[in-house]
N, C-alpha and C. Protein backbone atom coordinates (compact mmCIF):
# COMPACT_ATOMS: atom_id res chain seq x y z
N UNK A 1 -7.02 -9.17 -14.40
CA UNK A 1 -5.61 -9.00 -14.43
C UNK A 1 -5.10 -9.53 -15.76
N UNK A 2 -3.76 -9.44 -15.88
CA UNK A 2 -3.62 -9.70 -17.54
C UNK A 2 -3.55 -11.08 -17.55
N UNK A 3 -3.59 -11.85 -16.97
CA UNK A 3 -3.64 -13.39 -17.17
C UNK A 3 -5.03 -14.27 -16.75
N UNK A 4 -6.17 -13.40 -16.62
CA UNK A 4 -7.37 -13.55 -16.00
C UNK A 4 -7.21 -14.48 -15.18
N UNK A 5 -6.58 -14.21 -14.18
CA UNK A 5 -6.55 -14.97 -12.91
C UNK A 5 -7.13 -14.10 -11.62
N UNK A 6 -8.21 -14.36 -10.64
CA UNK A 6 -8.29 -13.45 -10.25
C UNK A 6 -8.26 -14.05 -8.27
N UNK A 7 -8.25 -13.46 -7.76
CA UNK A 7 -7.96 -13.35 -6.33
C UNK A 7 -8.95 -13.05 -5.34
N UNK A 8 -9.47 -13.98 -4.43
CA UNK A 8 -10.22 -14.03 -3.71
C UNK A 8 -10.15 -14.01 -1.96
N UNK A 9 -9.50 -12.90 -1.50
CA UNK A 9 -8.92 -13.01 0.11
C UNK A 9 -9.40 -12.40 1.07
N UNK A 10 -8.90 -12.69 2.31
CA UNK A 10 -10.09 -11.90 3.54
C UNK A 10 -8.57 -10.63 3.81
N UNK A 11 -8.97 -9.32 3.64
CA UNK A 11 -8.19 -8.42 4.21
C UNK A 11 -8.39 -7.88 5.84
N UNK A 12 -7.11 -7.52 5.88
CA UNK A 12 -6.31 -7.17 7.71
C UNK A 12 -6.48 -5.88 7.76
N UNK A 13 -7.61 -5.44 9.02
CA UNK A 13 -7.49 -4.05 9.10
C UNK A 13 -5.97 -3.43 9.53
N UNK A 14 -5.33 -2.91 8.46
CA UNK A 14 -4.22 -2.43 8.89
C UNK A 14 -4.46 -0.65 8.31
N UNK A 15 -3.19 0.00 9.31
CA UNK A 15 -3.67 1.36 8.74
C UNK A 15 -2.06 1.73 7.87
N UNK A 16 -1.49 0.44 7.85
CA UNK A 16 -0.29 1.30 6.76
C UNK A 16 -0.67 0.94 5.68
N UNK A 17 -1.96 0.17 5.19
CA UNK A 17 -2.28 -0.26 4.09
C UNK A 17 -3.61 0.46 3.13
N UNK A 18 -3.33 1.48 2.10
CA UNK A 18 -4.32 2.27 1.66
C UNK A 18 -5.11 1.65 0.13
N UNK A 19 -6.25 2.31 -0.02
CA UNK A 19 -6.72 1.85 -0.84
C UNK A 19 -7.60 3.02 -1.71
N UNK A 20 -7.46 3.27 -3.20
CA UNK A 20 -7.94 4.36 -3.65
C UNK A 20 -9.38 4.48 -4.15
N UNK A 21 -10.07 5.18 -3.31
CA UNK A 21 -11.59 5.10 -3.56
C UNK A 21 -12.47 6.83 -3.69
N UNK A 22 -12.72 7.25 -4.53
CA UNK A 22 -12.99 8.15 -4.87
C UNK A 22 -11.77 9.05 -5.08
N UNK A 23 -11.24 8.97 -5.81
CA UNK A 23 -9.68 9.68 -5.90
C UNK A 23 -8.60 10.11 -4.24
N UNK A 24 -9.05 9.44 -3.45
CA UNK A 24 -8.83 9.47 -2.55
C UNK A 24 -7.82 8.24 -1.81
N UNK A 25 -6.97 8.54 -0.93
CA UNK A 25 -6.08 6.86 -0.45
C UNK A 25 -6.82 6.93 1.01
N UNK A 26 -7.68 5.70 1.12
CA UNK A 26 -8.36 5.76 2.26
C UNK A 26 -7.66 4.14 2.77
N UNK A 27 -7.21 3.64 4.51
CA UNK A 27 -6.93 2.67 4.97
C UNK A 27 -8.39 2.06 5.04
N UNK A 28 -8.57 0.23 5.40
CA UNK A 28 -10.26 -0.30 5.14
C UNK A 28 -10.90 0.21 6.83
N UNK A 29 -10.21 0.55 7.21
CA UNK A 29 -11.32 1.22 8.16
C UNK A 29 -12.01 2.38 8.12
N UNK A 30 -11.50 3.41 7.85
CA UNK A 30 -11.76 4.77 6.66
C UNK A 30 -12.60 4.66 5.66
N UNK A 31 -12.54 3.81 4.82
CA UNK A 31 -13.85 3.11 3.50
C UNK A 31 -14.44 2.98 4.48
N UNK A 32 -14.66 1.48 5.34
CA UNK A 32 -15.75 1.04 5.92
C UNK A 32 -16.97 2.08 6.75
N UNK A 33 -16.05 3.49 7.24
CA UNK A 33 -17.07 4.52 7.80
C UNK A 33 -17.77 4.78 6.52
N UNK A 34 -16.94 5.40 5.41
CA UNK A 34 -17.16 6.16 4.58
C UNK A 34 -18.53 5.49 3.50
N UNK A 35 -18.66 4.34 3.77
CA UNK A 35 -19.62 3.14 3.15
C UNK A 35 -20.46 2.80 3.78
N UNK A 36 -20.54 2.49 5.42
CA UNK A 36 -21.22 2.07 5.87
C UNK A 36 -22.70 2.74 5.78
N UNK A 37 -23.63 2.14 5.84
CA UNK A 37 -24.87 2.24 6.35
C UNK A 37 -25.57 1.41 7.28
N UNK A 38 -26.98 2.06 7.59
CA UNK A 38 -27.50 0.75 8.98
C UNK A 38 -28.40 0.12 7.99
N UNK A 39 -27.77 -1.41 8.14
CA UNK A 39 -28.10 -2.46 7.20
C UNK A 39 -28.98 -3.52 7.98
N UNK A 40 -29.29 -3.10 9.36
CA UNK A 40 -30.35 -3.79 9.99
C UNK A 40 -29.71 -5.15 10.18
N UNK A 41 -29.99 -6.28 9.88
CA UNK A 41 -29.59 -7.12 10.51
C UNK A 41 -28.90 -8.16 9.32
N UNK A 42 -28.69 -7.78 7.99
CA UNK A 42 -27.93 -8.37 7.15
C UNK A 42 -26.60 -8.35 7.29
N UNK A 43 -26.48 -9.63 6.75
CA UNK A 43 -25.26 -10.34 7.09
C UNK A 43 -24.19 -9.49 6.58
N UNK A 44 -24.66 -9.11 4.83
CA UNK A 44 -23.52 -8.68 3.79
C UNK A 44 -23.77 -7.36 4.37
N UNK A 45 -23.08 -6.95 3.95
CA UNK A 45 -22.96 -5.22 4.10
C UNK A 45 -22.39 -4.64 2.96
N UNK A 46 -22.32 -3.06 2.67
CA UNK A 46 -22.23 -2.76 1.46
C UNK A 46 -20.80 -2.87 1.06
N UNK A 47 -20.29 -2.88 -0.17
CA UNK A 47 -19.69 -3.09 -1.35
C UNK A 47 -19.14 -2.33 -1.74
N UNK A 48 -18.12 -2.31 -2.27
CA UNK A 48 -17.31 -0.98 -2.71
C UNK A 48 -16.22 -1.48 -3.98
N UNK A 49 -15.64 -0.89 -4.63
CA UNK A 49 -15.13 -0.72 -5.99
C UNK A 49 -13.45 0.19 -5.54
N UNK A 50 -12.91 -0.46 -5.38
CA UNK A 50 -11.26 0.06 -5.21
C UNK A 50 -10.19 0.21 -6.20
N UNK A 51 -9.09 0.84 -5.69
CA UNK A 51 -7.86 0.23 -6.91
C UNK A 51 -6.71 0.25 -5.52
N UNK A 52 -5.78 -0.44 -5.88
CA UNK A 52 -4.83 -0.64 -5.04
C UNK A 52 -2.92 -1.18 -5.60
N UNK A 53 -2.60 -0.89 -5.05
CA UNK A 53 -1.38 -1.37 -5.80
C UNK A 53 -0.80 0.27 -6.35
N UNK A 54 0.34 0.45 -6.63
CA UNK A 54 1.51 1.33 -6.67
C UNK A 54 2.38 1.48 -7.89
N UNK A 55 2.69 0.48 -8.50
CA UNK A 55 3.12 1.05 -10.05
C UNK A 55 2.12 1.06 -11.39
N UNK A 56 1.32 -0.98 -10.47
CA UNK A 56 0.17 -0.78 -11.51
C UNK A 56 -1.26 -0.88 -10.88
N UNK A 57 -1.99 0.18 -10.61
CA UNK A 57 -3.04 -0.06 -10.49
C UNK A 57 -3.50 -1.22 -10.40
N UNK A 58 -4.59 -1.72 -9.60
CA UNK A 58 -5.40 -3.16 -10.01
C UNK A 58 -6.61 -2.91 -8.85
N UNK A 59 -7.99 -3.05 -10.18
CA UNK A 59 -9.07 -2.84 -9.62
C UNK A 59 -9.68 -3.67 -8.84
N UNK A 60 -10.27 -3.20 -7.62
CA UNK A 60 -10.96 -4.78 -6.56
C UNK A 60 -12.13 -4.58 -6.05
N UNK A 61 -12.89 -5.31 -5.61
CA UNK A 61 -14.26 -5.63 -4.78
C UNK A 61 -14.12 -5.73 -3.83
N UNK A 62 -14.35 -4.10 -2.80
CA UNK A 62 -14.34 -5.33 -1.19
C UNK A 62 -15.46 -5.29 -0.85
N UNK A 63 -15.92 -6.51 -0.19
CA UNK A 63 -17.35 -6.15 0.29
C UNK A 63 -17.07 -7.05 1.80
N UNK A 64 -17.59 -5.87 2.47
CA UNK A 64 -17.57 -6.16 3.81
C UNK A 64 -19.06 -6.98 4.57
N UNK A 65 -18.67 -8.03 5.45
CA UNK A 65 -19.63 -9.06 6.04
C UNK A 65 -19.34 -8.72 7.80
N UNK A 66 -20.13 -9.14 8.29
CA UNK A 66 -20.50 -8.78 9.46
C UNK A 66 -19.92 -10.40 10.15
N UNK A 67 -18.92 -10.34 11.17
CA UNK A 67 -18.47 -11.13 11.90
C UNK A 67 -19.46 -11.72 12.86
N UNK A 68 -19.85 -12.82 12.26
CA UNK A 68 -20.52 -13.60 13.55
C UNK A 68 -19.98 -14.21 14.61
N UNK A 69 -18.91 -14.11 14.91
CA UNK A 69 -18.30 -14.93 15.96
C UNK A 69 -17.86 -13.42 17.39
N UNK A 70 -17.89 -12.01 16.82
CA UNK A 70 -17.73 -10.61 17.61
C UNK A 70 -18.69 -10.15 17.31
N UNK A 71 -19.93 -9.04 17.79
CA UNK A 71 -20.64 -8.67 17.79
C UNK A 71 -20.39 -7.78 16.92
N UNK A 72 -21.09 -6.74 16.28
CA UNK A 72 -20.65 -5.08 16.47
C UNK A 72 -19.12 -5.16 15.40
N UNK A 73 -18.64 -6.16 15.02
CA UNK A 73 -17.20 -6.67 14.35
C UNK A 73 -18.02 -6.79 12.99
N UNK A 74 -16.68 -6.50 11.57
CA UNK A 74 -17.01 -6.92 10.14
C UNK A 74 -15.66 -7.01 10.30
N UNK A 75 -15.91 -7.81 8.84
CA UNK A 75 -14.75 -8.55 8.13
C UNK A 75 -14.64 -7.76 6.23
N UNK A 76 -13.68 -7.80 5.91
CA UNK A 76 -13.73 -7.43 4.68
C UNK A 76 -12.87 -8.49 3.86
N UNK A 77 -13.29 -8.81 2.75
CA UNK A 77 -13.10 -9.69 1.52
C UNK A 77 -12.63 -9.38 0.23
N UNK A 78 -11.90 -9.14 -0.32
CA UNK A 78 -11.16 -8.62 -1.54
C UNK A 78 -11.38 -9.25 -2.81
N UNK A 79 -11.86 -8.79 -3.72
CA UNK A 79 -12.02 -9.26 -4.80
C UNK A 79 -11.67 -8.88 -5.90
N UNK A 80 -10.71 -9.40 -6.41
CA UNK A 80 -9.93 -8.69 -8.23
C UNK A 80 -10.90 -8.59 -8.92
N UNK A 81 -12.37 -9.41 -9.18
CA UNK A 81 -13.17 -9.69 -10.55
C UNK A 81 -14.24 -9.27 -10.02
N UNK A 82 -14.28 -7.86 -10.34
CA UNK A 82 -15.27 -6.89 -9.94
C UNK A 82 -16.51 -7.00 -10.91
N UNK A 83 -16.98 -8.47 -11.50
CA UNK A 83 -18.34 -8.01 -11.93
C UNK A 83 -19.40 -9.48 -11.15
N UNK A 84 -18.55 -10.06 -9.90
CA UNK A 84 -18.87 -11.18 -9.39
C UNK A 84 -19.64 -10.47 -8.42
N UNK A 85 -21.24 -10.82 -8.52
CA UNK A 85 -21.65 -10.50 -7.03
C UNK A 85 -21.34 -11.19 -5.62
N UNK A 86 -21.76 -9.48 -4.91
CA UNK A 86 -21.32 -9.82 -3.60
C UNK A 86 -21.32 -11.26 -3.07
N UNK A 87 -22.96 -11.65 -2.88
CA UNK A 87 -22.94 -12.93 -2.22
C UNK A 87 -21.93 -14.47 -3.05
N UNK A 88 -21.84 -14.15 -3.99
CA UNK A 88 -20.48 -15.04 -4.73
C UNK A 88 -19.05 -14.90 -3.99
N UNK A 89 -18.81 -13.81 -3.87
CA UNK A 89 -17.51 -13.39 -3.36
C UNK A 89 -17.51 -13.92 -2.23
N UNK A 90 -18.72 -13.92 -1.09
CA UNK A 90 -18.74 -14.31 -0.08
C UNK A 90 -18.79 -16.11 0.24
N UNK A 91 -19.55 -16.78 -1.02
CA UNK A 91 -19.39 -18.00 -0.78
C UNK A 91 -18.43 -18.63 -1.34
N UNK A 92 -17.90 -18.03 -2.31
CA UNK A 92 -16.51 -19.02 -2.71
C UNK A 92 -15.30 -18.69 -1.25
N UNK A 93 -15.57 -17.69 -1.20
CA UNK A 93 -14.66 -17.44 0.33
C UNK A 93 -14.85 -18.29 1.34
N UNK A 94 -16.11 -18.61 1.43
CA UNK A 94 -16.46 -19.49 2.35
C UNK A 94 -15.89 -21.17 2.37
N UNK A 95 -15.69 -21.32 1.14
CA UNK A 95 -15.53 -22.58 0.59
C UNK A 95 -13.70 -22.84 0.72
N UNK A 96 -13.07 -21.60 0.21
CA UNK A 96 -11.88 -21.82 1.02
C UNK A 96 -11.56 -22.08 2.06
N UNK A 97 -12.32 -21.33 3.05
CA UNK A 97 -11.93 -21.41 4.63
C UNK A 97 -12.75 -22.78 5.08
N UNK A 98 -13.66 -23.36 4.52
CA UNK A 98 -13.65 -24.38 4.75
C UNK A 98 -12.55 -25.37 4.48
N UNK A 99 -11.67 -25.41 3.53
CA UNK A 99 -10.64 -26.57 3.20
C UNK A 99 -9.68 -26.08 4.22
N UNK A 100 -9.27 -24.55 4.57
CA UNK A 100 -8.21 -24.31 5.18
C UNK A 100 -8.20 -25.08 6.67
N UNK A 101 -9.45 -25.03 6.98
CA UNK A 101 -10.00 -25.53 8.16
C UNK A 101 -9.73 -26.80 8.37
N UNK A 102 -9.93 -27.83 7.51
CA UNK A 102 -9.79 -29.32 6.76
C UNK A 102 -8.75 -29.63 6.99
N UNK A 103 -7.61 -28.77 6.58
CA UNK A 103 -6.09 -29.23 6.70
C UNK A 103 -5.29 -28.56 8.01
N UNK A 104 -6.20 -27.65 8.75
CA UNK A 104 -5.42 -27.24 10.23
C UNK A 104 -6.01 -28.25 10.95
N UNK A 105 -7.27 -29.33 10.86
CA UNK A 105 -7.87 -30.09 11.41
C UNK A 105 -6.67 -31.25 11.40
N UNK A 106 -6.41 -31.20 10.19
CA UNK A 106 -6.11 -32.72 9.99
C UNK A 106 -4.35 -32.26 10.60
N UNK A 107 -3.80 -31.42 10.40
CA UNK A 107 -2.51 -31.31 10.84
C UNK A 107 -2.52 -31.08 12.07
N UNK A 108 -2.94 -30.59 12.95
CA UNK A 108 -3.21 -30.35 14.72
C UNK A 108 -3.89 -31.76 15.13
N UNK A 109 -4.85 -32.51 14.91
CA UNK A 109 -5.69 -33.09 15.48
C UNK A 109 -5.20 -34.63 14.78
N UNK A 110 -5.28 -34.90 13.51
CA UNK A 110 -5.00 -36.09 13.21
C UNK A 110 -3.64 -36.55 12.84
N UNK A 111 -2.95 -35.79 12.73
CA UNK A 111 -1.40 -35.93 13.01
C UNK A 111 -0.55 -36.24 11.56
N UNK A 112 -1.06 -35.35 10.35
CA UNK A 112 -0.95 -35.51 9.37
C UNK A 112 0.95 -35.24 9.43
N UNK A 113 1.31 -35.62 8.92
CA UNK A 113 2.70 -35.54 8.57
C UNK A 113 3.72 -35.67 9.94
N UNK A 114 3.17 -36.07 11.18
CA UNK A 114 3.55 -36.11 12.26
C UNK A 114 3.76 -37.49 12.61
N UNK A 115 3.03 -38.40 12.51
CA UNK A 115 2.89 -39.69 12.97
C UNK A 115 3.83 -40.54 11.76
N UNK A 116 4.46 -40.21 10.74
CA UNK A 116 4.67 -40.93 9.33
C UNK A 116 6.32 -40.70 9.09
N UNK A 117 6.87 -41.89 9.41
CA UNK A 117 8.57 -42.17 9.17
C UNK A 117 8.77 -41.92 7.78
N UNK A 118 8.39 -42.59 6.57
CA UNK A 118 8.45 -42.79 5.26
C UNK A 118 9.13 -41.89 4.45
N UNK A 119 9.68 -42.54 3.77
CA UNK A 119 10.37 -41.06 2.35
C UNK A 119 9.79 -41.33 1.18
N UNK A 120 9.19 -42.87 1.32
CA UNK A 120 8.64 -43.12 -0.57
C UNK A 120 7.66 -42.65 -1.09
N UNK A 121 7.23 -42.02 -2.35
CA UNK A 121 6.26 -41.10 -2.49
C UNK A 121 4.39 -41.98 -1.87
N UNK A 122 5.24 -43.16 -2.37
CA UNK A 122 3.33 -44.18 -2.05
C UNK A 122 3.28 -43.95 -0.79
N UNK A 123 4.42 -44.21 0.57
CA UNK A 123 3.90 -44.39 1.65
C UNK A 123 3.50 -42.42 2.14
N UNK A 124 3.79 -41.53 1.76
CA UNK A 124 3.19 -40.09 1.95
C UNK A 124 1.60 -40.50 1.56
N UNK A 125 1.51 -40.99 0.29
CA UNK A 125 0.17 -40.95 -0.21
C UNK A 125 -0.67 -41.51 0.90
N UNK A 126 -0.26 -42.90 0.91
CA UNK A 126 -1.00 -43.85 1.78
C UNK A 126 -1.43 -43.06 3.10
N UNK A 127 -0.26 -42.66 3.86
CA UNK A 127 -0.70 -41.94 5.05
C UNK A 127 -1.59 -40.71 4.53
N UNK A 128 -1.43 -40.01 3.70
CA UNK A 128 -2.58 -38.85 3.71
C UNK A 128 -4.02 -39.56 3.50
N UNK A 129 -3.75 -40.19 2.84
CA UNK A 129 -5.30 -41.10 2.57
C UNK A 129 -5.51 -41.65 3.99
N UNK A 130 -5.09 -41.93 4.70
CA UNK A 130 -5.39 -42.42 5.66
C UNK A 130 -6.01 -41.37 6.58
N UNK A 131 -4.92 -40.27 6.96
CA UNK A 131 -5.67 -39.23 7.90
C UNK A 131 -7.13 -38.59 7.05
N UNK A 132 -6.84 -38.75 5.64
CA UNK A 132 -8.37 -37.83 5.04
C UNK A 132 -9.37 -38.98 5.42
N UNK A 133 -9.04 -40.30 5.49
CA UNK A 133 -9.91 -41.22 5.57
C UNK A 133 -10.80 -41.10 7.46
N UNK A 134 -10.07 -40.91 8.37
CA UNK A 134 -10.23 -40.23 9.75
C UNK A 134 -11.03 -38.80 9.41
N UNK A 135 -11.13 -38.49 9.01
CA UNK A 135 -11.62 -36.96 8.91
C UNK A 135 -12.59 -37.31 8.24
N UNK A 136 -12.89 -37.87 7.51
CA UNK A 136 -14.36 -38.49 6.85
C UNK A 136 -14.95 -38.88 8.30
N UNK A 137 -14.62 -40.12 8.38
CA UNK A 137 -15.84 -40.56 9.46
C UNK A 137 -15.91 -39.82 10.99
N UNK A 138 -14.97 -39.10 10.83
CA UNK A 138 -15.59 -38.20 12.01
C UNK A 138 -16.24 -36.75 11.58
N UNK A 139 -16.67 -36.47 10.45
CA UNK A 139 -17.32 -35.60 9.69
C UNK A 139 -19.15 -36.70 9.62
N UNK A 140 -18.71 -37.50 9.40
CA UNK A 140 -20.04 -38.42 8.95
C UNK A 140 -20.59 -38.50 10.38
N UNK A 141 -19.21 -38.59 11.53
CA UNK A 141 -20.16 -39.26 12.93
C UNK A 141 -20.55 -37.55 13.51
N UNK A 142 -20.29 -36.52 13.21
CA UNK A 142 -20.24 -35.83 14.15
C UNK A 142 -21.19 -35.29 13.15
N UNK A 143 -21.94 -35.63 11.80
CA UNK A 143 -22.94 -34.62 11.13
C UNK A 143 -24.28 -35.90 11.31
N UNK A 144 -23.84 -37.22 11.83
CA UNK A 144 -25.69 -37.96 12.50
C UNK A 144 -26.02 -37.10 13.42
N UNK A 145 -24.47 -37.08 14.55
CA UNK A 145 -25.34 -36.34 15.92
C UNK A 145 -25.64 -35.07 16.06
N UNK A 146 -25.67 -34.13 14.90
CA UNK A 146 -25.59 -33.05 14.82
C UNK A 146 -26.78 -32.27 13.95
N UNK A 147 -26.61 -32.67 12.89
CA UNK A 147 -27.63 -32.55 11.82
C UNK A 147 -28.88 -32.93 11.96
N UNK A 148 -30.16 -32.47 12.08
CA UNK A 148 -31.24 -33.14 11.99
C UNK A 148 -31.40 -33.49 10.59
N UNK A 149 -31.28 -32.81 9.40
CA UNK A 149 -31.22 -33.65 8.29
C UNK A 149 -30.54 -34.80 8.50
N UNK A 150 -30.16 -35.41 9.24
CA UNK A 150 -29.63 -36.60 9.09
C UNK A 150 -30.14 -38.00 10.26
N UNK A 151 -31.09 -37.42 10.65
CA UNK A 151 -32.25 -38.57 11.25
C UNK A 151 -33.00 -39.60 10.39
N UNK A 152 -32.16 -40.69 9.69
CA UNK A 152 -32.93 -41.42 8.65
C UNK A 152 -33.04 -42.57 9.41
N UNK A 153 -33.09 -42.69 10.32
CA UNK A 153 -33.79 -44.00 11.61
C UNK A 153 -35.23 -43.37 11.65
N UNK A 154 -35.32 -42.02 12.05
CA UNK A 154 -36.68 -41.36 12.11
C UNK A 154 -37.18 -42.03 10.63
N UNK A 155 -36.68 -41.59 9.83
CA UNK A 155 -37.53 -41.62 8.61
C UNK A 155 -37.98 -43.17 8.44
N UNK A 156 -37.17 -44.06 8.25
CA UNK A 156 -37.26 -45.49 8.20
C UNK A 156 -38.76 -45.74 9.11
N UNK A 157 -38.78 -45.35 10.64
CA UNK A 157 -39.29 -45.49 10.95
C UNK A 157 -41.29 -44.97 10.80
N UNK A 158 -40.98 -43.56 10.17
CA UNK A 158 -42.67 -43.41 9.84
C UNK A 158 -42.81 -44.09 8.91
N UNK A 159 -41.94 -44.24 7.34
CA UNK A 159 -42.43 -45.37 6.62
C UNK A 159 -43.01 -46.89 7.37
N UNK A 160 -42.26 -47.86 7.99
CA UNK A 160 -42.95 -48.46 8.54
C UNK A 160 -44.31 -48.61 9.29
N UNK A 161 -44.36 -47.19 9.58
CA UNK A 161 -45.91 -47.11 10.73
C UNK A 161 -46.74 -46.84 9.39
N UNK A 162 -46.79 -45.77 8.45
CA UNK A 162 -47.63 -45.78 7.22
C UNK A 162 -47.99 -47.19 6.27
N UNK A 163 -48.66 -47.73 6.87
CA UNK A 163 -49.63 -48.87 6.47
C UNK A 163 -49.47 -48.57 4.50
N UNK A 164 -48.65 -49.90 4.03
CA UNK A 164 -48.90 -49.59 2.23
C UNK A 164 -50.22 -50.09 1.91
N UNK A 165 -50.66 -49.14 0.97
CA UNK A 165 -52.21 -49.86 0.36
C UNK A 165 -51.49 -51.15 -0.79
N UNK A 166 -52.40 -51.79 -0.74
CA UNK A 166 -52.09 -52.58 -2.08
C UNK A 166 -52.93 -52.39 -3.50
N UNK A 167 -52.15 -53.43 -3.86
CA UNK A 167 -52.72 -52.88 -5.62
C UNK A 167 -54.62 -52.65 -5.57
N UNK A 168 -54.48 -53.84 -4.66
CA UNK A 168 -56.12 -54.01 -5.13
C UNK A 168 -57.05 -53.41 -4.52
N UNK A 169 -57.13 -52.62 -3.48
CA UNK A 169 -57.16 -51.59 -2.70
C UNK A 169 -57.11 -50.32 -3.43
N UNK A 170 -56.25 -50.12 -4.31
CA UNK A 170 -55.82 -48.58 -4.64
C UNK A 170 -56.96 -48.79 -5.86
C-alpha cells in the first residue's frame, strides 16, 4: 500500500462482500469452490491472489486454513503483502489471536478495568500490572500441569539416579 503498511485479518464469509479474481467479482465462498482442492489432511489449504476495494484497487493474499475447532469448516485470512508465504500469514495471525485472547482473558476473568476506582495515570498502570501479573502465574501454573515439557522434577530427578563418574575414574 502506499505507506507500506500492510494488513493481516481473518475474513467473514459474507456474500455482499466480493472479491476480484480472474477478472471476475467472486464472494469468499465462490473463490473457496473455485480454489479448492482435496488437500488430504493439511492444515493450510490453497492460496489465492485477489484485488478488492472500489475506487482503488488493493491487491491481497487469502489463504484459506482448515478450522480445527468444526470439522469439514475453513477459515480464510487476508493478506495485503502478497509476497509473504502462506504459512507466515498464518502464524503471525496466530500470534495476534493469541494477544486478543490475553486481553478478553484478562477483561472477563481477571477483572481488568472492573475492579479499579482510580483516575491517576500510575494507579491505571499499577492495576494493569497487576492483572498482567495474575495472568502470568496462572499461565506458568496451568503450563506445569499441562505441558509435559515442563516436568523438570522428572528431570532433576534422573540426574540424581545417574551416578557422576569422577575425575579419576574418567
Amino acid at each position: 500500500m502506499e505507506n507500506n503498511l500492510h494488513v493481516i485479518c481473518m475474513l467473514k464469509k459474507m456474500s455482499t462482500i466480493h472479491y476480484r479474481y480472474n477478472g471476475k467479482q467472486i464472494d469468499l465462498k465462490g473463490l473457496y469452490k473455485s480454489v479448492f482442492k482435496k488437500c488430504g489432511r493439511a492444515k493450510i489449504l490453497p492460496s489465492v491472489i485477489v484485488e478488492f476495494g472500489k475506487e482503488q484497487p488493493v491487491k491481497g493474499k487469502i489463504v484459506f486454513v482448515r478450522d480445527r475447532n468444526k470439522k469439514g469448516q475453513w477459515l480464510a485470512i487476508l493478506s495485503t503483502d502478497i509476497n509473504i508465504e502462506d504459512n507466515e500469514i498464518v502464524r503471525i495471525y496466530g500470534k495476534r489471536w493469541d494477544i486478543e485472547v490475553f486481553f478478553k482473558m484478562c477483561k472477563s476473568f481477571l477483572n481488568l478495568a472492573k475492579e479499579f476506582q482510580g483516575r491517576s495515570y500510575d494507579s491505571m498502570i499499577a492495576h494493569t500490572t497487576i492483572v498482567f501479573c495474575r495472568y502470568i502465574m496462572l499461565a506458568v501454573e496451568k503450563r506445569d500441569n499441562e505441558d509435559i515439557r515442563t516436568f523438570w522434577i522428572l528431570f532433576y530427578e534422573c540426574c540424581d539416579e545417574v551416578k557422576d563418574i569422577q575425575y579419576i575414574e574418567a
